[in-house]
C-alpha atoms as a PDB file:
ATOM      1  CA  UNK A   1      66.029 118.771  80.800  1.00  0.00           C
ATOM      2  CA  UNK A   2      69.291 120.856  79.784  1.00  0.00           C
ATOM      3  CA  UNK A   3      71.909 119.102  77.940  1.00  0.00           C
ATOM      4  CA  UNK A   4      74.187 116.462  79.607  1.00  0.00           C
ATOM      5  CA  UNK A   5      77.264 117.898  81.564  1.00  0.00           C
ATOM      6  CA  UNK A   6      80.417 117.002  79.993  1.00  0.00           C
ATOM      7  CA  UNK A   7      82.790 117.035  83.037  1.00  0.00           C
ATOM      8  CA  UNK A   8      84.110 118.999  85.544  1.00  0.00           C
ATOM      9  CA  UNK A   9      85.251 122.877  84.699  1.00  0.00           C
ATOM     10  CA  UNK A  10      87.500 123.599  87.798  1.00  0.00           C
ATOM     11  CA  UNK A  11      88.516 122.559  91.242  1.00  0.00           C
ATOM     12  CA  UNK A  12      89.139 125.013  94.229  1.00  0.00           C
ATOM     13  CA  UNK A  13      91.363 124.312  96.930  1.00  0.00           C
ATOM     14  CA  UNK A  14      92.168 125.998  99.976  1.00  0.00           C
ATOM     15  CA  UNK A  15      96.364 126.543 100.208  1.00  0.00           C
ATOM     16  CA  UNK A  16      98.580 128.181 102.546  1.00  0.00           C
ATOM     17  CA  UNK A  17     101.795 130.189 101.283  1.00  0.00           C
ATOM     18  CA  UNK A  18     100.632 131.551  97.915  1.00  0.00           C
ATOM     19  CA  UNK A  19     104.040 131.891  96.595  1.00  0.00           C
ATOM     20  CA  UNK A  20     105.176 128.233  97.712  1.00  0.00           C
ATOM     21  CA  UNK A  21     101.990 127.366  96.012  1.00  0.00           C
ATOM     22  CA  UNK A  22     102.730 129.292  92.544  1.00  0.00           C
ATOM     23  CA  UNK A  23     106.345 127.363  93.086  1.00  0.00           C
ATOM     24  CA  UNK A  24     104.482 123.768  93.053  1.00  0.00           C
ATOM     25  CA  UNK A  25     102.065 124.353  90.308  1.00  0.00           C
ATOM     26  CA  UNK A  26     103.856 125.704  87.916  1.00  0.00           C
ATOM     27  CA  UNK A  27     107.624 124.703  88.340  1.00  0.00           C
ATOM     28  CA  UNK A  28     107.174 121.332  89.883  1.00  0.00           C
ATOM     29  CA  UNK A  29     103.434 120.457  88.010  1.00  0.00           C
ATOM     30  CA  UNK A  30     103.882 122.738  85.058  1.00  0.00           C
ATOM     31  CA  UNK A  31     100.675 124.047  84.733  1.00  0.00           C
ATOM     32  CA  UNK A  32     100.334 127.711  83.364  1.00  0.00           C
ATOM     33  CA  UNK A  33      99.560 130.694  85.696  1.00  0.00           C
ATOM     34  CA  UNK A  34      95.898 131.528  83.561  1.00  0.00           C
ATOM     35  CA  UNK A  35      94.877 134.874  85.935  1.00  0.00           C
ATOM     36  CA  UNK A  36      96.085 136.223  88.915  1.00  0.00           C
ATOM     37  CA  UNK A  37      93.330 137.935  91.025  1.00  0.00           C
ATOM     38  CA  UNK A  38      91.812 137.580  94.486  1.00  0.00           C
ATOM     39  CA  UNK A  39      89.260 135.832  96.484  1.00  0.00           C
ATOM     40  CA  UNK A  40      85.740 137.804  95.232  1.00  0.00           C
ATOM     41  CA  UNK A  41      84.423 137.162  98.884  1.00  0.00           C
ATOM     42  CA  UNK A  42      87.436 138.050 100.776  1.00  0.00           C
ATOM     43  CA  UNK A  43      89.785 140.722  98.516  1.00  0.00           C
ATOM     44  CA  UNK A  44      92.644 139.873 100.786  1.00  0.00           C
ATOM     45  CA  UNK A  45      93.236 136.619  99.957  1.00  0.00           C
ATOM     46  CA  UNK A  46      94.793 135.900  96.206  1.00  0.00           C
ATOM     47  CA  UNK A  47      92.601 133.595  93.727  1.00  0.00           C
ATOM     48  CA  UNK A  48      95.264 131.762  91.393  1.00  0.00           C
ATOM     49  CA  UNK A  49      93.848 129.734  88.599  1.00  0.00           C
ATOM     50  CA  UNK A  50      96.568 127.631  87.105  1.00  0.00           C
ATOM     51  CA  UNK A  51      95.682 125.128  84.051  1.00  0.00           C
ATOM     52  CA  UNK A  52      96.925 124.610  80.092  1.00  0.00           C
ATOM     53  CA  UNK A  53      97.971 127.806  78.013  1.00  0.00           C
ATOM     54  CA  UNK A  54      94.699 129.281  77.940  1.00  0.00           C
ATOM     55  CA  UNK A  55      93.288 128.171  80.809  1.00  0.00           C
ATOM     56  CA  UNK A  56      90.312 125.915  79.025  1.00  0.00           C
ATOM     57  CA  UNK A  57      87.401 124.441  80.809  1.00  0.00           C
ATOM     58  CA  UNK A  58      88.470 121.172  82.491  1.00  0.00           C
ATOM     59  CA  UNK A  59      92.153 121.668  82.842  1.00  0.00           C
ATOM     60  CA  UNK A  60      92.064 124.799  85.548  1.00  0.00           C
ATOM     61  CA  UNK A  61      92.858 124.025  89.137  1.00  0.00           C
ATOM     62  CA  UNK A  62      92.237 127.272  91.058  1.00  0.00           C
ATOM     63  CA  UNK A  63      93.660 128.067  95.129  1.00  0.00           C
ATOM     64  CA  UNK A  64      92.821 130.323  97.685  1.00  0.00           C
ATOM     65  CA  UNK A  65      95.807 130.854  99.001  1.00  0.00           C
ATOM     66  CA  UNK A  66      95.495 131.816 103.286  1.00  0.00           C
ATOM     67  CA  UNK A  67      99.073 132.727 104.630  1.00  0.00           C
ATOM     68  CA  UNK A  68      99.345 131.146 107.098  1.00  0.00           C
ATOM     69  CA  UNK A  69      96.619 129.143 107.083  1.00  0.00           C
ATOM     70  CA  UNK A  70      95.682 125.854 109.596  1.00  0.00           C
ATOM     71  CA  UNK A  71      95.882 122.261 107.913  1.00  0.00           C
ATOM     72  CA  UNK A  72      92.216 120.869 107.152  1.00  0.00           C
ATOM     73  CA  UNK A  73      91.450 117.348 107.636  1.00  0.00           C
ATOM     74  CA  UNK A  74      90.150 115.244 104.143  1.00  0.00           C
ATOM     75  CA  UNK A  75      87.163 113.442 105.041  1.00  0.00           C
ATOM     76  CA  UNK A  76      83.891 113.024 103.887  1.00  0.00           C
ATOM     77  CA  UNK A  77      81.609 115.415 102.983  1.00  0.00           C
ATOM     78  CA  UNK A  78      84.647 116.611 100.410  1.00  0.00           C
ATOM     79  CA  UNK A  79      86.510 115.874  97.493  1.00  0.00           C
ATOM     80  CA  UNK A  80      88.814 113.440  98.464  1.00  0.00           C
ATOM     81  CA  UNK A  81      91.462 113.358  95.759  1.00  0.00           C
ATOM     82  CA  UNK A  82      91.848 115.364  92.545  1.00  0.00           C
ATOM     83  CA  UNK A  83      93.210 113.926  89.771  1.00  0.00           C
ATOM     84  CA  UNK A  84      95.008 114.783  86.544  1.00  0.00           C
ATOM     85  CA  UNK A  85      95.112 113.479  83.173  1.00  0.00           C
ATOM     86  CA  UNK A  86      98.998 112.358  81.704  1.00  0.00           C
ATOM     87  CA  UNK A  87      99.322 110.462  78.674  1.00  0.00           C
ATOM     88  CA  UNK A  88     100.162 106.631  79.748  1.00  0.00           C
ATOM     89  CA  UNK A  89     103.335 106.607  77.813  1.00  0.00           C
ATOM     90  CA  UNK A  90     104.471 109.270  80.390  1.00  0.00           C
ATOM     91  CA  UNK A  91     104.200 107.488  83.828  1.00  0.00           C
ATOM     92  CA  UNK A  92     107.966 106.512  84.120  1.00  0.00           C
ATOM     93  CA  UNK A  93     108.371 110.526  83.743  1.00  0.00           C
ATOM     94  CA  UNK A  94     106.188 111.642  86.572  1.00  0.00           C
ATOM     95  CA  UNK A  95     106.738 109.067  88.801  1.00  0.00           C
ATOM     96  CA  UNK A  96     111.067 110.137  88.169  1.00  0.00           C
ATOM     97  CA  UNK A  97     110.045 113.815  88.176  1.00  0.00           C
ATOM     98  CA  UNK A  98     108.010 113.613  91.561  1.00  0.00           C
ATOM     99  CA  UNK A  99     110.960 111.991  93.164  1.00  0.00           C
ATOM    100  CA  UNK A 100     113.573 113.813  92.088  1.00  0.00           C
ATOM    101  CA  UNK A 101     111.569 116.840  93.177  1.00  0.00           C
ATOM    102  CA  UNK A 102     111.261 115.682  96.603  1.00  0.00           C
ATOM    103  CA  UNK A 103     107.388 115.016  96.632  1.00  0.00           C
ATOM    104  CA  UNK A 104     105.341 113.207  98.897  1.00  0.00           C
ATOM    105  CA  UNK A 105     104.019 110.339  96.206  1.00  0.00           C
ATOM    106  CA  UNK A 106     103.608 106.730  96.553  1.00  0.00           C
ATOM    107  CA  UNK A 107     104.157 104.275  93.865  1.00  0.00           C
ATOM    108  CA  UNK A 108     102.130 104.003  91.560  1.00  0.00           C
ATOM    109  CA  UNK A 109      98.939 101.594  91.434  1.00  0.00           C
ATOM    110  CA  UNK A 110      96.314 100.248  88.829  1.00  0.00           C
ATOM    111  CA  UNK A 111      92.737 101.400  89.338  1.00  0.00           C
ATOM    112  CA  UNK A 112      90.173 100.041  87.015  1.00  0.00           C
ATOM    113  CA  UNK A 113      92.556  99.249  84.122  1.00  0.00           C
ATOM    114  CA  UNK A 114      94.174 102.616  84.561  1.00  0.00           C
ATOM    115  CA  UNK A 115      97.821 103.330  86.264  1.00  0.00           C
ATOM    116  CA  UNK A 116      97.843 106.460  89.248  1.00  0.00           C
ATOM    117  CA  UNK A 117     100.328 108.087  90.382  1.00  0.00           C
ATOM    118  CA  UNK A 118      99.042 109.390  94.216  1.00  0.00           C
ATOM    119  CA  UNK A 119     100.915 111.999  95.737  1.00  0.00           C
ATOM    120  CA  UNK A 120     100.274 115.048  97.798  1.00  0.00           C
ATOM    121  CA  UNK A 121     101.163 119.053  96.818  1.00  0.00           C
ATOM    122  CA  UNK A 122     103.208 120.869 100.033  1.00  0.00           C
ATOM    123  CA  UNK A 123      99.897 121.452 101.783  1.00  0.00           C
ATOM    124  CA  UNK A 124      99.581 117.789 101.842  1.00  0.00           C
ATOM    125  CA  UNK A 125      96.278 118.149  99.412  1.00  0.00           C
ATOM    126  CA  UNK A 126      95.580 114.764  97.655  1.00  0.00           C
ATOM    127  CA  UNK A 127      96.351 114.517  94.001  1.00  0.00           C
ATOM    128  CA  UNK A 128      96.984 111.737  91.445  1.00  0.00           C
ATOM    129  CA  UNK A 129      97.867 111.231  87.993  1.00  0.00           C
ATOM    130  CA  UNK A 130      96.031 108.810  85.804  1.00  0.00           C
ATOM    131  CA  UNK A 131      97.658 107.651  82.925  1.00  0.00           C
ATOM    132  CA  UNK A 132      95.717 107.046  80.257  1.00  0.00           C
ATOM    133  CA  UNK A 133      96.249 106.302  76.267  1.00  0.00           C
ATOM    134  CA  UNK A 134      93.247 108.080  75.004  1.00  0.00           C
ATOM    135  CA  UNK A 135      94.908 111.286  77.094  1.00  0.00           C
ATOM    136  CA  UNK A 136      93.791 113.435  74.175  1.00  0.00           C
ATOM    137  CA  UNK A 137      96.519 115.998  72.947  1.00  0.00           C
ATOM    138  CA  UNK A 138      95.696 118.956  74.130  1.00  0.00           C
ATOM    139  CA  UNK A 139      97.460 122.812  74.658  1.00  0.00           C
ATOM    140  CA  UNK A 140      99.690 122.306  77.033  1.00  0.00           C
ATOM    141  CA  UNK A 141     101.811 125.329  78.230  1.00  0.00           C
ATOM    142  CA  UNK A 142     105.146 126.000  77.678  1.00  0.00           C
ATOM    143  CA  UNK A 143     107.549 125.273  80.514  1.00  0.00           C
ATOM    144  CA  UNK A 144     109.603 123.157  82.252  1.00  0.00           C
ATOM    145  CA  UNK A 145     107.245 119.633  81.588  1.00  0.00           C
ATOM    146  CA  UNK A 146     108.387 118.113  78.009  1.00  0.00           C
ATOM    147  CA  UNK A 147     104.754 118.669  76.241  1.00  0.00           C
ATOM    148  CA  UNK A 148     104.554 115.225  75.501  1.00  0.00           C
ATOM    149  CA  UNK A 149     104.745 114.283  78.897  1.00  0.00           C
ATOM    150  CA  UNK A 150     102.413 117.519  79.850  1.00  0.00           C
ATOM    151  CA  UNK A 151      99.665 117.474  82.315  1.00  0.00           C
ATOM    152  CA  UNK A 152      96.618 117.598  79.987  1.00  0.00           C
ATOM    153  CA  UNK A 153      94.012 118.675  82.072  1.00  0.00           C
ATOM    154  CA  UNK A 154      91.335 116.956  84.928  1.00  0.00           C
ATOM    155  CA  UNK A 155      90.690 113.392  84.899  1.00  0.00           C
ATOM    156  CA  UNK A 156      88.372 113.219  87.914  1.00  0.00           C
ATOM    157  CA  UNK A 157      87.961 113.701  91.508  1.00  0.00           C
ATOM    158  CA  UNK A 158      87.110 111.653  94.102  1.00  0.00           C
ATOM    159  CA  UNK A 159      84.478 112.400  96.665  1.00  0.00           C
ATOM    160  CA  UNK A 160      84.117 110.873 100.403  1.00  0.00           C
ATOM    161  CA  UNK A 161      80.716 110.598 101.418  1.00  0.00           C
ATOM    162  CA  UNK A 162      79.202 108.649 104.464  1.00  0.00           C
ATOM    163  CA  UNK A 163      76.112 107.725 102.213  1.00  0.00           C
ATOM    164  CA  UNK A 164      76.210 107.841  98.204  1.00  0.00           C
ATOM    165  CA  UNK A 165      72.695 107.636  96.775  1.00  0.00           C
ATOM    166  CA  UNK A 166      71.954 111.053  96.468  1.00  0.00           C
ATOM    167  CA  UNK A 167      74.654 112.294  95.057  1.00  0.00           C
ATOM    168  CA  UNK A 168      75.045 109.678  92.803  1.00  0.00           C
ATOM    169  CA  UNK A 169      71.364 110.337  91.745  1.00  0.00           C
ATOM    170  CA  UNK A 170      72.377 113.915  91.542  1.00  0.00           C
ATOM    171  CA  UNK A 171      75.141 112.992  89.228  1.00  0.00           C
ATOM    172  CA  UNK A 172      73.217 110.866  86.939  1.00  0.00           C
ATOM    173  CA  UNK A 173      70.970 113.407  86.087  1.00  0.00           C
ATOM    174  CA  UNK A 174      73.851 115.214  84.996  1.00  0.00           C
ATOM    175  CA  UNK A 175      74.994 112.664  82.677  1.00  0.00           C
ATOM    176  CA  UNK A 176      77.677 110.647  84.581  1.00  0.00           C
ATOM    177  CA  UNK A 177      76.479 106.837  83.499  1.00  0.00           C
ATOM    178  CA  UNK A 178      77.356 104.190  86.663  1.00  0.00           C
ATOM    179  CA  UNK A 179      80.518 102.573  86.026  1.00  0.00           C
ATOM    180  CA  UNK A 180      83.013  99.962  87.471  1.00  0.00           C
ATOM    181  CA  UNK A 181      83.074  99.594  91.015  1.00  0.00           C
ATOM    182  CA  UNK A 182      85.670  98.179  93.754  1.00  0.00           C
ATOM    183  CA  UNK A 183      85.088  97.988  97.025  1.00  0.00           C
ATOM    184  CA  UNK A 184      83.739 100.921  98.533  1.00  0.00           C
ATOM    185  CA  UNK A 185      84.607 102.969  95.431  1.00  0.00           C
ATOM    186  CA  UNK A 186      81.628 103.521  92.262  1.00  0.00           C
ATOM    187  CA  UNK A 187      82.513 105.490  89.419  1.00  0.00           C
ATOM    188  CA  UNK A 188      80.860 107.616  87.383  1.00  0.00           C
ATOM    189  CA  UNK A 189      81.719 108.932  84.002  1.00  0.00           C
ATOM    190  CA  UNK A 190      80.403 111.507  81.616  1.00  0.00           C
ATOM    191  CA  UNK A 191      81.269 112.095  78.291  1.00  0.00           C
ATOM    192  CA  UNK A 192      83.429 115.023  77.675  1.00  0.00           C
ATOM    193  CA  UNK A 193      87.022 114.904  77.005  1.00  0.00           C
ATOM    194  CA  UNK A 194      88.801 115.908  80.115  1.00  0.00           C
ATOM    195  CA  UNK A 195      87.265 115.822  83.750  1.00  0.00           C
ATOM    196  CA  UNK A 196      84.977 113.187  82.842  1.00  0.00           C
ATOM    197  CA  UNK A 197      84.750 110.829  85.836  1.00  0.00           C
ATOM    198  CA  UNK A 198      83.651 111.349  89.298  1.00  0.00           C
ATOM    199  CA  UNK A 199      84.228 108.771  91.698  1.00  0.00           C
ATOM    200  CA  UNK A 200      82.235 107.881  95.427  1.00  0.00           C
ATOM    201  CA  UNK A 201      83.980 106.427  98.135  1.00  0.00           C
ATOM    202  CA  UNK A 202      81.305 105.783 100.443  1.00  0.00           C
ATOM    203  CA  UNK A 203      82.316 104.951 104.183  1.00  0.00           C
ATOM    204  CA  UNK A 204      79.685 105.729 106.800  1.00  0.00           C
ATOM    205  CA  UNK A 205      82.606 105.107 109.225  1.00  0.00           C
ATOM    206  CA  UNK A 206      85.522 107.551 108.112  1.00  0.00           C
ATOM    207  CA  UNK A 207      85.663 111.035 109.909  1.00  0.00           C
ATOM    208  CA  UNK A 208      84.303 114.553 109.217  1.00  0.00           C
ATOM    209  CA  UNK A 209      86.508 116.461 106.722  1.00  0.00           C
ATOM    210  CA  UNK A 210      87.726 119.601 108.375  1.00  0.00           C
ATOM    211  CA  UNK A 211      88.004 122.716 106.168  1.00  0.00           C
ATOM    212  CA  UNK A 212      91.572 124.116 105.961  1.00  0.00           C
ATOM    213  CA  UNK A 213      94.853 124.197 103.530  1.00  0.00           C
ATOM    214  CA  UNK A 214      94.985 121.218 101.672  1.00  0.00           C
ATOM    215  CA  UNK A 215      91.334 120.380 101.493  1.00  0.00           C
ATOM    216  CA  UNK A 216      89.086 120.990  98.152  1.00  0.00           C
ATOM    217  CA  UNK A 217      86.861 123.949  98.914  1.00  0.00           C
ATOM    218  CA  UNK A 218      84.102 123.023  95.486  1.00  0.00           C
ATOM    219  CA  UNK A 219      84.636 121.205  92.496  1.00  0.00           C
ATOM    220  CA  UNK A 220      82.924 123.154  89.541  1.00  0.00           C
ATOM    221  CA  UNK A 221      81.261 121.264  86.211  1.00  0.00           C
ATOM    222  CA  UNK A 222      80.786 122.626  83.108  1.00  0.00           C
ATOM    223  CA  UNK A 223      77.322 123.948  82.060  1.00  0.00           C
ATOM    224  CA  UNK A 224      76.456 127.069  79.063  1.00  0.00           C
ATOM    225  CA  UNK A 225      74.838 130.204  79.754  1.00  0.00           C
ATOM    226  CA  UNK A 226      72.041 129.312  78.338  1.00  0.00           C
ATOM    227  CA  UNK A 227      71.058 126.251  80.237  1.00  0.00           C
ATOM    228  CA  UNK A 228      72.519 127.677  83.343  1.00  0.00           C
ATOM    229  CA  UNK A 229      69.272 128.402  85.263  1.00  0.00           C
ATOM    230  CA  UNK A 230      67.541 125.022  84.171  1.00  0.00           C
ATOM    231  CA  UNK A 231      70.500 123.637  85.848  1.00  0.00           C
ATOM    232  CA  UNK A 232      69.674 125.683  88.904  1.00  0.00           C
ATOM    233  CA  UNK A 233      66.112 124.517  88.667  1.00  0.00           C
ATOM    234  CA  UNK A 234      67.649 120.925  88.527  1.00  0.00           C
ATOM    235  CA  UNK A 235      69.078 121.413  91.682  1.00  0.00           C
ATOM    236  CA  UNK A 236      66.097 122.715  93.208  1.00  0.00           C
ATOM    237  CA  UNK A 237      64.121 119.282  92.362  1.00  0.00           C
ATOM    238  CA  UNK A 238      66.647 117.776  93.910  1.00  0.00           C
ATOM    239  CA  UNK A 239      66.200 119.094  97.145  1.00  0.00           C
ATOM    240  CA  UNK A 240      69.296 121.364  97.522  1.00  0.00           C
ATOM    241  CA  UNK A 241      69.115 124.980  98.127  1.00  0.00           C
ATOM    242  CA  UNK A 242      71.226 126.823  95.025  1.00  0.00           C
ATOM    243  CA  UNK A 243      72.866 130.295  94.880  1.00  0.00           C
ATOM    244  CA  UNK A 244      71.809 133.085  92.427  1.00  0.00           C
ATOM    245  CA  UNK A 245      73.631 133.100  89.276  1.00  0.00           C
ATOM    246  CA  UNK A 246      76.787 135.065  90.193  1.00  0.00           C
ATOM    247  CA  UNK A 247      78.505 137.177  87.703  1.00  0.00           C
ATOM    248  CA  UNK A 248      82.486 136.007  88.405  1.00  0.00           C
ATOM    249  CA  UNK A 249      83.775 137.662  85.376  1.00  0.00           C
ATOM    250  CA  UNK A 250      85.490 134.583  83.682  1.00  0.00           C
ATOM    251  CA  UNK A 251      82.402 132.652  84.171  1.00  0.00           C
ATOM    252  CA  UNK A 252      79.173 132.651  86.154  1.00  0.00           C
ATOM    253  CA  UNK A 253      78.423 130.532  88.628  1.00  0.00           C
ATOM    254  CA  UNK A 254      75.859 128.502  90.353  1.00  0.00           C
ATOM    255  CA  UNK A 255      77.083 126.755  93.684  1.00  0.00           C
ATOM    256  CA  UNK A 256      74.820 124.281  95.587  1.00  0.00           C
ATOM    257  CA  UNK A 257      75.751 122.063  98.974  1.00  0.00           C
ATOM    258  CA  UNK A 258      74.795 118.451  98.083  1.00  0.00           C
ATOM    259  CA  UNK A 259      73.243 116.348 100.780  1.00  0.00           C
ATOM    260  CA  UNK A 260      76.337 114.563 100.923  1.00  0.00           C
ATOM    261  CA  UNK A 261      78.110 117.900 101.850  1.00  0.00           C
ATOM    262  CA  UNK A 262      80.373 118.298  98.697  1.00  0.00           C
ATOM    263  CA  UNK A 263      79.733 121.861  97.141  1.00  0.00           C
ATOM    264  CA  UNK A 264      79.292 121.378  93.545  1.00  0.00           C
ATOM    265  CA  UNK A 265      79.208 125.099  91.308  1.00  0.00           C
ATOM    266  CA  UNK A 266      77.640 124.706  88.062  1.00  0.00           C
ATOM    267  CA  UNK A 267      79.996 127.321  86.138  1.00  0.00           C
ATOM    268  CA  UNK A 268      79.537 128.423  82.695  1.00  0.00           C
ATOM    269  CA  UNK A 269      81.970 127.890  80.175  1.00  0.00           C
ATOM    270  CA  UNK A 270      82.894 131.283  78.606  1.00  0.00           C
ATOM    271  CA  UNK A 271      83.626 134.152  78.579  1.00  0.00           C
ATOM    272  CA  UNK A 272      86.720 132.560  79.707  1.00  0.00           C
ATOM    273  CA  UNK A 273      89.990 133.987  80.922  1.00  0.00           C
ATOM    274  CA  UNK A 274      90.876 136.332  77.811  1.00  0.00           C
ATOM    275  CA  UNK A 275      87.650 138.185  78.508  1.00  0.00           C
ATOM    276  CA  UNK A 276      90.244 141.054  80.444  1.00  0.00           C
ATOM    277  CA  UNK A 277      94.111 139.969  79.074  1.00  0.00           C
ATOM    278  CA  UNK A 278      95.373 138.884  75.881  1.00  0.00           C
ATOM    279  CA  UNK A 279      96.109 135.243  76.095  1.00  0.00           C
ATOM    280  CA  UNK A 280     100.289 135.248  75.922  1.00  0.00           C
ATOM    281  CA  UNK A 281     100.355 137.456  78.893  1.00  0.00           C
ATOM    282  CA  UNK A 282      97.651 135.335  81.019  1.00  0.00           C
ATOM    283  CA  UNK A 283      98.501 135.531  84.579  1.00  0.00           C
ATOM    284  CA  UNK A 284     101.202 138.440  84.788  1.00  0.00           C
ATOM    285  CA  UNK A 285      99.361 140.897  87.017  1.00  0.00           C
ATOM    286  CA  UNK A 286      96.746 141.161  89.328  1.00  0.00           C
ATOM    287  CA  UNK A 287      93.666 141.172  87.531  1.00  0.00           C
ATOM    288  CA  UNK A 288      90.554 142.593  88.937  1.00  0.00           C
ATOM    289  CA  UNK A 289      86.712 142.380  88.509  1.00  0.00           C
ATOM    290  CA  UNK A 290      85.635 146.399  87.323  1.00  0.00           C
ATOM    291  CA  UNK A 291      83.629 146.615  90.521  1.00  0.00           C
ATOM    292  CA  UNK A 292      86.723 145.556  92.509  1.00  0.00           C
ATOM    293  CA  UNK A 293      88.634 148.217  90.472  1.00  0.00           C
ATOM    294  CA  UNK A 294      88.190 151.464  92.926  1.00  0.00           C
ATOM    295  CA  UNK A 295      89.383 149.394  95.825  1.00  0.00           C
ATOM    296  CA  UNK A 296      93.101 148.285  93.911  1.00  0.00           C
ATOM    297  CA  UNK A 297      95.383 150.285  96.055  1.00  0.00           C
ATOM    298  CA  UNK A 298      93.747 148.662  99.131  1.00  0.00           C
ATOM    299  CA  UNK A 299      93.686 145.562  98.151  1.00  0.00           C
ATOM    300  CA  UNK A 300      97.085 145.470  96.565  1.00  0.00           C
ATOM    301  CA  UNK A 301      98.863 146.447  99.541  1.00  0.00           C
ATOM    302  CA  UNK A 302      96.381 143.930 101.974  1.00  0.00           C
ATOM    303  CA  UNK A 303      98.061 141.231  99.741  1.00  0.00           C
ATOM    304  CA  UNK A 304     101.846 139.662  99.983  1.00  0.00           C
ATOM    305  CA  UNK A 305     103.968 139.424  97.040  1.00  0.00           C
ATOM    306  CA  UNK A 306     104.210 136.318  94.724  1.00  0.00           C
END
C-alpha cells in the first residue's frame, strides 16, 4: 500500500465572469493569483489557480472560468461546500470583512467544536471558513487581508452523496480515520496540515447536483510521483475506472469518478507552480504548457481580458 494521503491538494470549480472572479478571490478573499493559464481540455476557457504566495499544495483553489456560463445546481454526487482554514482569533474579522464587502454569508455557527463562517462567492458557490487555533502559520500572500488574519489554506470540503459507504471506504484507505458525526454529516480526517478533513453528508433524498458556475468540478488530494500509479492501482481495486497519468505541467494527475459521483484526481505534489515563472511574478501572464505554445496567438485572442 502507498503511503497515507495527507489532505486535499486543490479544488476546481466551475465560474462564470473570469474577471469578476479574479475580483472575489483575490481582493475580497485575498488569495494570491499562483498561474494564469487555460483550461488544458478546452484552450478557450482560462484556468486560474489562486492560493498562498507560492501556491503550495493544500491552499490552491483553481476556476474554470465560462463567460457566460449557466448556474449549476449543488447536490449530491458533488462537493457540497469548500472550506478554508482562518486562524480562530480572526473570526470577528471575516465575519466584518464579508459584510462590509457585501457578501452573501450567514452568521456564523459551531460545527464539531469548531466556529464557520458559510457564505457563498458571486456565482453563489458554497464556501466557509473554519476557525481554528491550531490554523498553522503559514505563507500567506501579500495583499489586502492583514496576514494574521490571512486565509491559510484548505480545511476541508464537504461532499453530498445519496449513499456514503463507498466512498467513505474509499477514503479510509487513503488515510482519513472516521471521526465525529452529527446528523447526517460523518467526518473524516487525515493527517496533514491543511486540507485534512473530508466530510459526507449523506441524504438519499436531496436532488441531483447539476454541473454549472458555482458547482465544484473535482477536488484533488495530494499523492508523490512515486506512489502515483499504486494509487491508480488503488482505485482500480476499488472498482472505479481511473485516467492515465496526465502530464499537467505543475503536477500530474490521476482523476477517477467515485461511485458516489464525486471526481476525486490524485495529483502529485511537485513540480509545482515555479516549474515555468519565478515565484514573485506568479500569475502575471498567461502561462502555457510547451505543447500549447504554437497555438498562443489563437488562443490568446479566443480568450477575454482579465
Amino acid at each position: 500500500m502507498p503511503a497515507d494521503i495527507p489532505g486535499i491538494h486543490h479544488v476546481t470549480a466551475i465560474a462564470s465572469d473570469p474577471s469578476r472572479n479574479l475580483a472575489f478571490y483575490t481582493e475580497t478573499l485575498g488569495l494570491r493569483l499562483v498561474k494564469q493559464s487555460v483550461n488544458q481540455d478546452d484552450t478557450s476557457v482560462y484556468h486560474l489557480f489562486y492560493g498562498d504566495h507560492g501556491g503550495s499544495p493544500g491552499t490552491s483553489m483553481t476556476f474554470f472560468p465560462y463567460a457566460g456560463a449557466q448556474p449549476g445546481q449543488v447536490g449530491t454526487g458533488q462537493v457540497q461546500t469548500t472550506q478554508f482554514l482562518i486562524p480562530e482569533s480572526a473570526v470577528d474579522y471575516w465575519t466584518d470583512r464579508l459584510a462590509e464587502a457585501g457578501v452573501d454569508a450567514d452568521d456564523p455557527v459551531e460545527r464539531f467544536g469548531d466556529t464557520v463562517i458559510p457564505f457563498r462567492d458571486p456565482d453563489g458557490l458554497p464556501l466557509e471558513l473554519v476557525g481554528r487555533a491550531d490554523a498553522p502559520a503559514g505563507d500567506p500572500p501579500e495583499g489586502p487581508v492583514p496576514e494574521d488574519h490571512a486565509i491559510r489554506g484548505f480545511f476541508g470540503v464537504t461532499l453530498s452523496l445519496t449513499e456514503g459507504g463507498s466512498t467513505a471506504s474509499l477514503l479510509e484507505t487513503m488515510g482519513f480515520r472516521e471521526g465525529e458525526s452529527k446528523g447526517h454529516r460523518q467526518r473524516y480526517e487525515a493527517d496533514g496540515d491543511l486540507g485534512y478533513v473530508v466530510d459526507i453528508v449523506e441524504d438519499p433524498q436531496a436532488p441531483r447536483g447539476q454541473p454549472g458556475a458555482g458547482t465544484v468540478h473535482h477536488v484533488a488530494f495530494q499523492v508523490t510521483a512515486e506512489e502515483q500509479a499504486e494509487w491508480r492501482e488503488v482505485l482500480q481495486e476499488h472498482g472505479l475506472r481511473p485516467t492515465e497519468i496526465i502530464d499537467r505541467k505543475w503536477f500530474e494527475s490521476v482523476y477517477a469518478r467515485t461511485n458516489g459521483g464525486v471526481l476525486f484526481e490524485f495529483a502529485t505534489e511537485e513540480p509545482g507552480y515555479t516549474v515555468d515563472e519565478e515565484l514573485e511574478s506568479l500569475g502575471e501572464r498567461l502561462v502555457l504548457p510547451e505543447w500549447f505554445e504554437d497555438q498562443r496567438e489563437q488562443i490568446e485572442a479566443s480568450l477575454p481580458e482579465l
